[in-house]
N, C-alpha and C. Protein backbone atom coordinates (compact mmCIF):
# COMPACT_ATOMS: atom_id res chain seq x y z
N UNK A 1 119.73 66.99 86.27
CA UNK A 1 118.90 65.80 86.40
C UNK A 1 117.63 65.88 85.56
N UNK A 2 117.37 67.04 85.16
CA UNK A 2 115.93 67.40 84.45
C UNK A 2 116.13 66.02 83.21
N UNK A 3 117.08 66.34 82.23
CA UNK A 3 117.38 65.66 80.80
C UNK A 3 117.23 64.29 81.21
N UNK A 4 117.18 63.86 82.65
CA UNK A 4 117.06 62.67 82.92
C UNK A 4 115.86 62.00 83.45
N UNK A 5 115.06 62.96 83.33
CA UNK A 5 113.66 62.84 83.65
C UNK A 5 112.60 62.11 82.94
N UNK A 6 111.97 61.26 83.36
CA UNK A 6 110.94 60.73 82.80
C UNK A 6 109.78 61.01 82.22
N UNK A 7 109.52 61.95 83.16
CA UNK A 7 108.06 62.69 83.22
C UNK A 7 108.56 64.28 83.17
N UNK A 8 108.28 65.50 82.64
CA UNK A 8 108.72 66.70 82.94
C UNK A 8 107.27 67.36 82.69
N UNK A 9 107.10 68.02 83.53
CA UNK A 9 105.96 69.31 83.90
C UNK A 9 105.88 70.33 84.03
N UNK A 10 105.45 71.16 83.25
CA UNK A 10 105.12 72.77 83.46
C UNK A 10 104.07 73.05 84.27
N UNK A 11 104.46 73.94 85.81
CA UNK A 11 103.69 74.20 86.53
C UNK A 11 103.42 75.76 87.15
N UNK A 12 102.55 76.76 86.32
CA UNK A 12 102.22 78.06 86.23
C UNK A 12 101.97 78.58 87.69
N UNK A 13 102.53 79.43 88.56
CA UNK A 13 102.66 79.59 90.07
C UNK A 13 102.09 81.68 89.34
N UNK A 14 100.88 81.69 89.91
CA UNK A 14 99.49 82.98 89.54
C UNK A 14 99.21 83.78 90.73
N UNK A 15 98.98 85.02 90.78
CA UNK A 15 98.09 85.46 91.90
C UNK A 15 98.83 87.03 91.95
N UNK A 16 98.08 88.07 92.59
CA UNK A 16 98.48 89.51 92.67
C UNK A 16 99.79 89.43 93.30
N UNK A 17 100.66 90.50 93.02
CA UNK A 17 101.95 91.23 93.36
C UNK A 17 101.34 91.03 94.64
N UNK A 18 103.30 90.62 95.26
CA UNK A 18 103.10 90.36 96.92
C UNK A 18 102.73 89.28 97.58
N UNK A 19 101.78 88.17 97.05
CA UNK A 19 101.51 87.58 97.77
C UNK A 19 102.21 86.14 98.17
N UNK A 20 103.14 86.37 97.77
CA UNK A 20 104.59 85.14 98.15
C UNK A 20 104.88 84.11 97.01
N UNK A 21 103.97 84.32 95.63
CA UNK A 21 104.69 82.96 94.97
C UNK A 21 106.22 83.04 94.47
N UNK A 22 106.82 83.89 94.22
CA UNK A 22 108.28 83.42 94.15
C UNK A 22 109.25 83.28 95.08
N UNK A 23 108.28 83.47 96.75
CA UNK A 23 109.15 82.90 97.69
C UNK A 23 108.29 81.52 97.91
N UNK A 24 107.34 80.68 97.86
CA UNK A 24 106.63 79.60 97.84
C UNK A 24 107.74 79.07 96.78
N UNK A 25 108.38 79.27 95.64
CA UNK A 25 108.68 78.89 94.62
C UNK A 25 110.21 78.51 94.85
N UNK A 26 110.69 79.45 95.58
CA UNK A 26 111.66 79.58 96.38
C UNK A 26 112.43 78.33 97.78
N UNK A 27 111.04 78.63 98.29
CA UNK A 27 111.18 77.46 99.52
C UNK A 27 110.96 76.24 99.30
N UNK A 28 110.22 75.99 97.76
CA UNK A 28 110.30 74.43 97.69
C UNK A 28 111.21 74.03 96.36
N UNK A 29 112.19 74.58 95.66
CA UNK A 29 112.86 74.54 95.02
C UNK A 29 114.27 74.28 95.32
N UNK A 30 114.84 75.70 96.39
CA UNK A 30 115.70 75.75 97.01
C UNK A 30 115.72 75.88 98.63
N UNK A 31 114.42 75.67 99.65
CA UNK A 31 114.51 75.64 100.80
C UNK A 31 115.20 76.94 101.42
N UNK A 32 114.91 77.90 100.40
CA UNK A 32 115.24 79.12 101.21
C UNK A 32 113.69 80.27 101.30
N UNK A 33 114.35 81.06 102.59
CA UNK A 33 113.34 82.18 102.14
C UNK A 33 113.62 83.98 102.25
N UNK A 34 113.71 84.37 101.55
CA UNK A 34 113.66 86.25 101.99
C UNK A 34 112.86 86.54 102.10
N UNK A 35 113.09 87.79 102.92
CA UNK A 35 112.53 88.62 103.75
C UNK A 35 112.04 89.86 102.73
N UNK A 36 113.05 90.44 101.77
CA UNK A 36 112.64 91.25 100.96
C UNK A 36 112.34 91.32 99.46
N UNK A 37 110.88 91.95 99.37
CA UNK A 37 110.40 91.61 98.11
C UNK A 37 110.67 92.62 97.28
N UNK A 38 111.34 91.33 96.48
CA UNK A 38 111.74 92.39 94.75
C UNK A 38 110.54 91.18 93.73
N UNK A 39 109.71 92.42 93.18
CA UNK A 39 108.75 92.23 92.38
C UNK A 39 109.45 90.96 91.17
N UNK A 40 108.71 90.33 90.52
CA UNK A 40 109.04 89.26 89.72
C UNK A 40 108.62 90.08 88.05
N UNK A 41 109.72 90.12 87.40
CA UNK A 41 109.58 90.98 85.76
C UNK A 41 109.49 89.70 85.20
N UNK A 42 108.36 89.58 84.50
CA UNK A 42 107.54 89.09 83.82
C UNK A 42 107.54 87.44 84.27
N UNK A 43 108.48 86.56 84.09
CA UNK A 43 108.82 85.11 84.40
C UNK A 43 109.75 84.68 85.23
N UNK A 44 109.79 83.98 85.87
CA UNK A 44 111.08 83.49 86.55
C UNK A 44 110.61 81.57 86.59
N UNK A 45 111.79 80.95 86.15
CA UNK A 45 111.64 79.71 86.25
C UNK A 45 112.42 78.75 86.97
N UNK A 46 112.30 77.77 87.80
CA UNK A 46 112.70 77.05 88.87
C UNK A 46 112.24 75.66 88.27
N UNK A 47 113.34 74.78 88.69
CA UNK A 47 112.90 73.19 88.28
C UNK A 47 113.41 72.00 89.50
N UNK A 48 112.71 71.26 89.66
CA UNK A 48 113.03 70.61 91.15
C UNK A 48 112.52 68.89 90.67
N UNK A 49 113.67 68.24 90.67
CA UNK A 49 113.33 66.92 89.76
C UNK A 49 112.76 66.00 91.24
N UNK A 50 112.01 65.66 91.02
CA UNK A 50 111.24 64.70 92.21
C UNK A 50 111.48 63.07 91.89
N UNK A 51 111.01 61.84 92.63
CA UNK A 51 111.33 60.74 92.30
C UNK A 51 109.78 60.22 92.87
N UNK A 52 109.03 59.83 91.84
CA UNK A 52 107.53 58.77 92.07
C UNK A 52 107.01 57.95 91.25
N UNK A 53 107.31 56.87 92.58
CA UNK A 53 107.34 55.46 91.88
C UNK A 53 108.16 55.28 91.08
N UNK A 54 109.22 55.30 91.39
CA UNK A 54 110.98 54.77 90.96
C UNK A 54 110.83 56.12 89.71
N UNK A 55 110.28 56.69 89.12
CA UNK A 55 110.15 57.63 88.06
C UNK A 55 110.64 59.43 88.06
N UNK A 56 111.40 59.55 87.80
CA UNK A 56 112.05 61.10 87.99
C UNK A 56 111.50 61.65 86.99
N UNK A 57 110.68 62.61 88.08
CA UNK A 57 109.71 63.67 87.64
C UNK A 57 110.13 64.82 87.81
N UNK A 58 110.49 65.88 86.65
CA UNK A 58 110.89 67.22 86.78
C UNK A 58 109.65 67.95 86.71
N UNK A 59 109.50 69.02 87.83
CA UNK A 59 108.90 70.18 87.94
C UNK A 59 109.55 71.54 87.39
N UNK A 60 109.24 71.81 86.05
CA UNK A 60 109.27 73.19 85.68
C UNK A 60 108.17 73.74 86.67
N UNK A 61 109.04 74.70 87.26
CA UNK A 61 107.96 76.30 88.21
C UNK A 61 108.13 77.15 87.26
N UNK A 62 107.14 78.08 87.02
CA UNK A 62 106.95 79.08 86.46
C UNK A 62 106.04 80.04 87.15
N UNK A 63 107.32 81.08 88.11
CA UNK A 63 106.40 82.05 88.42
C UNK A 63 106.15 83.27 87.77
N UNK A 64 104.66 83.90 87.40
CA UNK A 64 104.71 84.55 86.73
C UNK A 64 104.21 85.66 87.35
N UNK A 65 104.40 86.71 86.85
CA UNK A 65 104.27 87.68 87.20
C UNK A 65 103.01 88.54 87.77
N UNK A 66 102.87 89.27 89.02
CA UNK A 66 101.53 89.32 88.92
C UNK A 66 100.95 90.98 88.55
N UNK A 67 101.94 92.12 88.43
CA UNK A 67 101.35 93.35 88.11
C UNK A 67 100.66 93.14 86.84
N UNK A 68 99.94 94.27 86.82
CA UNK A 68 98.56 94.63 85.71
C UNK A 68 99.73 94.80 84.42
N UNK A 69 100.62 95.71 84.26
CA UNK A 69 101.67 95.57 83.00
C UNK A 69 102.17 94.22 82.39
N UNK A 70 102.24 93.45 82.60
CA UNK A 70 102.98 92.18 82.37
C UNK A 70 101.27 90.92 81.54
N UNK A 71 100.18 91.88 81.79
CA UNK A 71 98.96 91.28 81.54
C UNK A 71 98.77 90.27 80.15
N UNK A 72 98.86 91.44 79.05
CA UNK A 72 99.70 91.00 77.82
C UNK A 72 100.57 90.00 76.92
N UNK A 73 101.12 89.89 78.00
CA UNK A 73 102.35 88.94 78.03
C UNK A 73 102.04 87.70 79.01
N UNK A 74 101.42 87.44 79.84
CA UNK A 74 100.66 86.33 80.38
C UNK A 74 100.30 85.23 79.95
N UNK A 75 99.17 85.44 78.90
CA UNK A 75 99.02 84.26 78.33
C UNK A 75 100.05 83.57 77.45
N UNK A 76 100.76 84.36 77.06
CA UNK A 76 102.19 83.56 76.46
C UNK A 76 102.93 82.33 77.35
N UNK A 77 102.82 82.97 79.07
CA UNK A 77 103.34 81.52 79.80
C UNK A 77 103.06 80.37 80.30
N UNK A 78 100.94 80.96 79.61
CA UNK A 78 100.14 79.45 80.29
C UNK A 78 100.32 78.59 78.98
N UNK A 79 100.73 78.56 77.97
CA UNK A 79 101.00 77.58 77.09
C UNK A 79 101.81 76.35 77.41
N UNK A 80 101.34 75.09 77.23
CA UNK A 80 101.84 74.21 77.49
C UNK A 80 101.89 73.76 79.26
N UNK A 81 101.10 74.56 79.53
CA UNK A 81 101.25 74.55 81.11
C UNK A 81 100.47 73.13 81.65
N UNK A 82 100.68 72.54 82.57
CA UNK A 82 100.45 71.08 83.20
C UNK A 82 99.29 71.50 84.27
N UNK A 83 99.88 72.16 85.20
CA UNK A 83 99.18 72.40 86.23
C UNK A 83 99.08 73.76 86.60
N UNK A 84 98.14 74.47 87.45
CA UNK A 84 98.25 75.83 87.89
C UNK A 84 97.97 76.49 89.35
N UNK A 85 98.60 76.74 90.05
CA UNK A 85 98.43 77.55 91.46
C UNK A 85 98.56 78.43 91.58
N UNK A 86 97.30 79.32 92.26
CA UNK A 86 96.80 80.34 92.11
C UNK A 86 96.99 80.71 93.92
N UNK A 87 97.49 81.68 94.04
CA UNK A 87 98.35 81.85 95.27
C UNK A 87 97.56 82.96 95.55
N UNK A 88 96.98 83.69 97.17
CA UNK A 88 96.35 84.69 97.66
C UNK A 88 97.00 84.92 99.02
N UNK A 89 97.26 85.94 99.68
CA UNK A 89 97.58 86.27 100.96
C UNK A 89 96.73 86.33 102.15
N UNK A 90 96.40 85.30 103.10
CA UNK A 90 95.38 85.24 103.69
C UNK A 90 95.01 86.37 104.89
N UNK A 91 96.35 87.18 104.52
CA UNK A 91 95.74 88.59 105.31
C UNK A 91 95.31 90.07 104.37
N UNK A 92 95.02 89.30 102.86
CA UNK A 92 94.62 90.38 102.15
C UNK A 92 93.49 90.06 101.37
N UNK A 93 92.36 90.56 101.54
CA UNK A 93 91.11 90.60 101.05
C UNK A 93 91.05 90.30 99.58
N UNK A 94 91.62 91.23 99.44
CA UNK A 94 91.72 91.95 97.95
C UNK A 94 92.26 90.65 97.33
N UNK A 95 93.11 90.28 97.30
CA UNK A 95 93.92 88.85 97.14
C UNK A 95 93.60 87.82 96.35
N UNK A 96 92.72 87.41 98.16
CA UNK A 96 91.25 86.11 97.70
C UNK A 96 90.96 86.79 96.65
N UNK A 97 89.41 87.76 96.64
CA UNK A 97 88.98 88.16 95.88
C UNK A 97 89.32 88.14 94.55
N UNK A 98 90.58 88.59 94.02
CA UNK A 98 91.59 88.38 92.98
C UNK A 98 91.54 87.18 92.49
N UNK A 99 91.56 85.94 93.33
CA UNK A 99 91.77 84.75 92.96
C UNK A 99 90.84 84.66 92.04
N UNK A 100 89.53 84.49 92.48
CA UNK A 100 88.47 84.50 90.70
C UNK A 100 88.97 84.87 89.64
N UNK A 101 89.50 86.24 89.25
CA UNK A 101 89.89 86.99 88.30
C UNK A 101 90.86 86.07 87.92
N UNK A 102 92.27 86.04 88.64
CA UNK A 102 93.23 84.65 87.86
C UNK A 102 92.72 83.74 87.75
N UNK A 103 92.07 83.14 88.20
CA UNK A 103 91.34 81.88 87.51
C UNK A 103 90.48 81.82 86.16
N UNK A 104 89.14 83.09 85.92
CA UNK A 104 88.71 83.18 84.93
C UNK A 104 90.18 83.47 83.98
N UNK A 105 90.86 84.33 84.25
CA UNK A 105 92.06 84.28 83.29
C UNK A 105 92.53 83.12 82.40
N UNK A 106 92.53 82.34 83.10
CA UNK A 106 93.38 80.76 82.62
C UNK A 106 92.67 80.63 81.48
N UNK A 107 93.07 79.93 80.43
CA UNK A 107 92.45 79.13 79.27
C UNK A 107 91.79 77.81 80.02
N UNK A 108 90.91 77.29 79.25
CA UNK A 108 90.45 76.03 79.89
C UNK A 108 91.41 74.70 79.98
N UNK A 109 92.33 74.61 79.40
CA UNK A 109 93.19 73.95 79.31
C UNK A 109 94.52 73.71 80.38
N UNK A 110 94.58 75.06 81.26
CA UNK A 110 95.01 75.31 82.41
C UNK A 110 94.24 75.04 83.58
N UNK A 111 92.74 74.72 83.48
CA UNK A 111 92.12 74.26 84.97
C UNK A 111 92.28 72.90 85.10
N UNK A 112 92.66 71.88 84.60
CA UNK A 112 92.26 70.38 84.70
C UNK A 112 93.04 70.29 86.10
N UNK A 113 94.64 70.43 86.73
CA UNK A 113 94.96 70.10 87.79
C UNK A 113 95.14 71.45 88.13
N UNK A 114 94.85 71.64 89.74
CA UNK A 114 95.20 72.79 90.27
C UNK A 114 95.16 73.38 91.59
N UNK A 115 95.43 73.77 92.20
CA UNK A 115 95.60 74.05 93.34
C UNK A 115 95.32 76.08 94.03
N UNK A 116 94.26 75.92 94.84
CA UNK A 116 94.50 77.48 95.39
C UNK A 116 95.20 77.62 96.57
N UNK A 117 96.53 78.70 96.72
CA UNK A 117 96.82 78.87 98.13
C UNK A 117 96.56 79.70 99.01
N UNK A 118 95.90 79.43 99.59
CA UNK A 118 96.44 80.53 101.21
C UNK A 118 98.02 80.63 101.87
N UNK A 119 98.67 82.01 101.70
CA UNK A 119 100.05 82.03 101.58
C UNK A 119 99.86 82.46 102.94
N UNK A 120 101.40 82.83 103.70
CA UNK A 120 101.42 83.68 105.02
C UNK A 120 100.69 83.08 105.73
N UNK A 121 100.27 82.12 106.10
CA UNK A 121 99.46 81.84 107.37
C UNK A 121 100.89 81.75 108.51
N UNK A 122 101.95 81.80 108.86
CA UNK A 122 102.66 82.41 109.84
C UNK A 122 102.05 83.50 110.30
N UNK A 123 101.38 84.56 110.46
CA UNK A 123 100.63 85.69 110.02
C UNK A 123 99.30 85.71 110.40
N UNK A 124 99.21 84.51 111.45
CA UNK A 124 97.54 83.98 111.78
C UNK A 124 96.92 85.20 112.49
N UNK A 125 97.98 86.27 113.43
CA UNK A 125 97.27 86.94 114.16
C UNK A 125 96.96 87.85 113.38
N UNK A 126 97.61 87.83 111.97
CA UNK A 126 96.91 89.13 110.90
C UNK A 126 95.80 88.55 109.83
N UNK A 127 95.27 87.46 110.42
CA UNK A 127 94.22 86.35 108.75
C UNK A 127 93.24 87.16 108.83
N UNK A 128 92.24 87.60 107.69
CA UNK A 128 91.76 87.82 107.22
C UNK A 128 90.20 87.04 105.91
N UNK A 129 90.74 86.35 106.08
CA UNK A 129 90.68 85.13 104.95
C UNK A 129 90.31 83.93 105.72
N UNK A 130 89.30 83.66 105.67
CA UNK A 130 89.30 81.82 106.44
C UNK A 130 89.64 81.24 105.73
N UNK A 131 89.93 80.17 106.39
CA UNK A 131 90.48 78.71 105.84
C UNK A 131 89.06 78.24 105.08
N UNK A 132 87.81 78.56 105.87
CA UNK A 132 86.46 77.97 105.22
C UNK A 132 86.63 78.32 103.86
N UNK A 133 86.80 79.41 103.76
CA UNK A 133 86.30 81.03 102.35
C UNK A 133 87.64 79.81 101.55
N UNK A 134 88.56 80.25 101.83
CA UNK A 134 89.35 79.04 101.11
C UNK A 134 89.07 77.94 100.21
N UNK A 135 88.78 76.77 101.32
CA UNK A 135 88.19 75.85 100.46
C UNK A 135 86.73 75.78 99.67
N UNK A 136 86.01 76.81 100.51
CA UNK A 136 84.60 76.91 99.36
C UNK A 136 85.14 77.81 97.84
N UNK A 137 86.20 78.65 97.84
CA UNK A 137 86.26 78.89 96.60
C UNK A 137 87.35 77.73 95.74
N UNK A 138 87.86 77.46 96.01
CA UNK A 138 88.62 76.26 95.68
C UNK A 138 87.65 75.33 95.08
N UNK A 139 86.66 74.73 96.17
CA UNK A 139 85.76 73.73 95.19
C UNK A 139 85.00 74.40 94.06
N UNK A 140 84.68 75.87 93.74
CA UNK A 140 84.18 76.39 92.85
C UNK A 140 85.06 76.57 91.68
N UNK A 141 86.35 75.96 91.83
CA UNK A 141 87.09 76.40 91.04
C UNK A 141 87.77 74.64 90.63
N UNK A 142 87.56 73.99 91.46
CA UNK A 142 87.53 72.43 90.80
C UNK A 142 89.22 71.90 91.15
N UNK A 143 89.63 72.85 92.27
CA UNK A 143 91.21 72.82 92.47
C UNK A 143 91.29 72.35 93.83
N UNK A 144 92.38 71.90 94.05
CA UNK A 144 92.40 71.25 96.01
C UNK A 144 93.16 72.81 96.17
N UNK A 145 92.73 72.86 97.64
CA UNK A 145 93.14 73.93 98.79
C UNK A 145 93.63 73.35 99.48
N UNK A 146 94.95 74.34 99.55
CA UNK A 146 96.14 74.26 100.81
C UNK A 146 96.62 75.73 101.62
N UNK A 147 96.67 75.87 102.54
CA UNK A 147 97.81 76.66 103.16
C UNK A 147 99.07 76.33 103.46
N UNK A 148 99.64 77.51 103.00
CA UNK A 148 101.56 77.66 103.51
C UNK A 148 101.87 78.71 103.94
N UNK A 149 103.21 78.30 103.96
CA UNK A 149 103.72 79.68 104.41
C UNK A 149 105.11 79.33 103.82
N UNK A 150 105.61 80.40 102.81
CA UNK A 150 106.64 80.24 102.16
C UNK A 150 107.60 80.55 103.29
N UNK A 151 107.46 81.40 104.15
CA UNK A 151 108.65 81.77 105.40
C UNK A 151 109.19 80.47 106.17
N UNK A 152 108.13 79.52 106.88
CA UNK A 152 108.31 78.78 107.79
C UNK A 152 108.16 77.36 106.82
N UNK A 153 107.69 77.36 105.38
CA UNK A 153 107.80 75.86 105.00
C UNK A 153 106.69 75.35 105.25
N UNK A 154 105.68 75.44 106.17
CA UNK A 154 104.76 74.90 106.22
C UNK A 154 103.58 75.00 105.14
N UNK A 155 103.43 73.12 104.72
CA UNK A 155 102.30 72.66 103.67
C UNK A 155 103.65 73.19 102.60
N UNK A 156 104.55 73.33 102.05
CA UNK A 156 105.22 73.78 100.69
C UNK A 156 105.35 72.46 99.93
N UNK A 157 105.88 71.61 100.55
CA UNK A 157 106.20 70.39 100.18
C UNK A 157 105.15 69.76 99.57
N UNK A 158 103.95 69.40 100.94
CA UNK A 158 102.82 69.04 100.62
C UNK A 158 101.97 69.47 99.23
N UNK A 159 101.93 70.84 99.59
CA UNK A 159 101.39 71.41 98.05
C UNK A 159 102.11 70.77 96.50
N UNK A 160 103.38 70.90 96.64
CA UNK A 160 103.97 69.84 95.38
C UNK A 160 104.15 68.92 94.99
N UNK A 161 103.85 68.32 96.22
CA UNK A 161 103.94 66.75 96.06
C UNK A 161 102.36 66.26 95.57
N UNK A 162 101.13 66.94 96.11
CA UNK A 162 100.20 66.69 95.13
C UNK A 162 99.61 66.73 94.03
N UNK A 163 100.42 68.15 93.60
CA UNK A 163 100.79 68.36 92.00
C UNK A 163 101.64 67.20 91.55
N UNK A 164 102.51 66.61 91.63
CA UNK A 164 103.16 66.02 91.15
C UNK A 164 102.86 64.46 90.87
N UNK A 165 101.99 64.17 92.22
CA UNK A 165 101.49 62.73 92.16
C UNK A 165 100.52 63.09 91.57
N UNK A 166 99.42 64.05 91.12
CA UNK A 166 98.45 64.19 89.80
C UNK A 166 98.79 64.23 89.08
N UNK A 167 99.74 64.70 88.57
CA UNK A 167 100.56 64.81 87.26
C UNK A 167 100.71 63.61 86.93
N UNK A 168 101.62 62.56 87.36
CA UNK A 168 101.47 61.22 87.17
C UNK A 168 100.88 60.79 86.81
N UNK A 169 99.92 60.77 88.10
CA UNK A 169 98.96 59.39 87.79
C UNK A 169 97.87 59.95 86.14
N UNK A 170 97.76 61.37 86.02
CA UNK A 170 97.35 61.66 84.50
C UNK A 170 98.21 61.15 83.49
N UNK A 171 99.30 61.41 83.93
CA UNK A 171 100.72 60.46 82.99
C UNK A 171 100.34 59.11 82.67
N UNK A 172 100.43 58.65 83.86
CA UNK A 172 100.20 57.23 83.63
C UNK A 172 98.96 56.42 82.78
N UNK A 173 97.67 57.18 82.77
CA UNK A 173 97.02 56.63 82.64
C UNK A 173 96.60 56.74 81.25
């Protein structure tokens, strides 16, 4: 259905080893989720054709990789990129924290739409991370804040569907 797409988008899915984007990538692509993590070598790409305002919109996902080796090779996948989500584990400090670092990473050309997540919130009795700390770095970073949880689905949808209706309406206009 992609070739039949109206609109097609590259959307860069960022953040340290572990913290769920190729199961986030996973659960809203294919509505599945595992349990066991096998690290992501260098790219993995997912496409999920959406329909807004009678218009079929393909989502290229691009999750990329988050170990320190693959660094190098990084900016090679924000090219051409549409939008960017920058994914953190809200029971890991270190994570958040991280999030700055992927963000200064980006070219400027990668901040215009974007999104930060709080992943794992299934996991509430292990948070670490407020929801506040969340959205105050989010607005420093000029991106909407969401929580999910790639396990249970919750906010996955939501999170893409506002990428996607930004995407647009930048389309459109």
């Amino acid at each position: 259905m992609e070739e039949n797409a109206d609109f097609k988008w590259k959307i860069v899915v960022i953040g340290d080893p572990a913290v769920g984007k190729t199961s986030l990538m996973l659960r809203y692509t294919q509505k599945t989720f595992k349990e066991l993590y096998i690290p992501t070598v260098g790219v993995q790409v997912s496409i999920k054709t959406v329909k807004i305002e009678n218009h079929l919109c393909a989502l290229n996902v691009w999750d990329i990789a988050g170990q320190q080796k693959f660094s190098n090779i990084r900016r090679l996948f924000y090219e051409g990129a549409d939008a960017t989500i920058i994914v953190f584990d809200i029971t890991d400090q270190q994570s958040f924290i991280n999030s700055s670092k992927w963000y200064n990473d980006l070219p400027s050309f990668n901040k215009k739409i974007g999104a930060l997540i709080g992943n794992k919130i299934d996991l509430e009795n292990k948070r670490v991370i407020s929801e506040e700390w969340g959205k105050t770095l989010s607005e420093k970073m000029g991106f909407q804040y969401f929580e999910t949880s790639a396990k249970n689905g919750r906010n996955v949808e939501n999170l893409f569907q506002y990428l996607a209706q930004n995407l647009y309406e930048k389309s459109s206009e």
